[in-house]
Structures are given as C-alpha cells and as structure tokens.
Protein backbone atom coordinates (compact mmCIF):
# COMPACT_ATOMS: atom_id res chain seq x y z
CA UNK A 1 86.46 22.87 186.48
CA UNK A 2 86.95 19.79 184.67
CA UNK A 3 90.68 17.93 184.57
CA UNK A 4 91.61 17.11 180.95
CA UNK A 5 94.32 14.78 179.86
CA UNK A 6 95.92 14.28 176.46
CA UNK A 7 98.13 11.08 175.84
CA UNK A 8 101.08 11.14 173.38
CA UNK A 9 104.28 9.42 173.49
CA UNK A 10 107.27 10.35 175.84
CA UNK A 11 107.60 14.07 175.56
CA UNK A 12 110.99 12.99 174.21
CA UNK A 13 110.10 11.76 170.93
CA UNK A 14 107.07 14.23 169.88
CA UNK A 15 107.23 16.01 166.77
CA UNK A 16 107.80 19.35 166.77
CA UNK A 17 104.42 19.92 165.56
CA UNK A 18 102.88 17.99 168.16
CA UNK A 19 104.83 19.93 170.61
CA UNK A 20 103.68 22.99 169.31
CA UNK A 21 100.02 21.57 169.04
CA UNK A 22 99.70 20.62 172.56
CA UNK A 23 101.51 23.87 174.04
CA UNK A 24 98.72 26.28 172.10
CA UNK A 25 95.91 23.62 172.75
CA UNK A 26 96.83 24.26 176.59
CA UNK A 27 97.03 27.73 176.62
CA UNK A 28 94.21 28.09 174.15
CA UNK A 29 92.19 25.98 176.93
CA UNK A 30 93.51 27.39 180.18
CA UNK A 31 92.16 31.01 179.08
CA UNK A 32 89.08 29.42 178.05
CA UNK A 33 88.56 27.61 181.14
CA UNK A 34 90.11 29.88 184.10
C-alpha cells in the first residue's frame, strides 16, 4: 500500500467544493486501494 497526501489550505477555509472533492476522492480511493 502506498501513503498518499493531498495539500490544500487549512481545512478551515476550503470551499465547499473542495471539501466535497477531497471527501469522495478519499473514499473513492480507500475502496480502490483496501
């Protein structure tokens, strides 16, 4: 298994469609990769 990491800003100021990008992108990627 190979860690990933994905930089944004303080999870305080993301966009609500970067907050909803990065939540499916990790669950899209954890049932991919588990």
């Amino acid at each position: 298994l190979m860690p990933m990491t994905l930089l944004y800003p303080h999870r305080q100021h993301l966009s609500r469609r970067l907050q909803v990008f990065t939540d499916w992108l990790e669950t899209l990627l954890k049932d991919k990769l588990l």
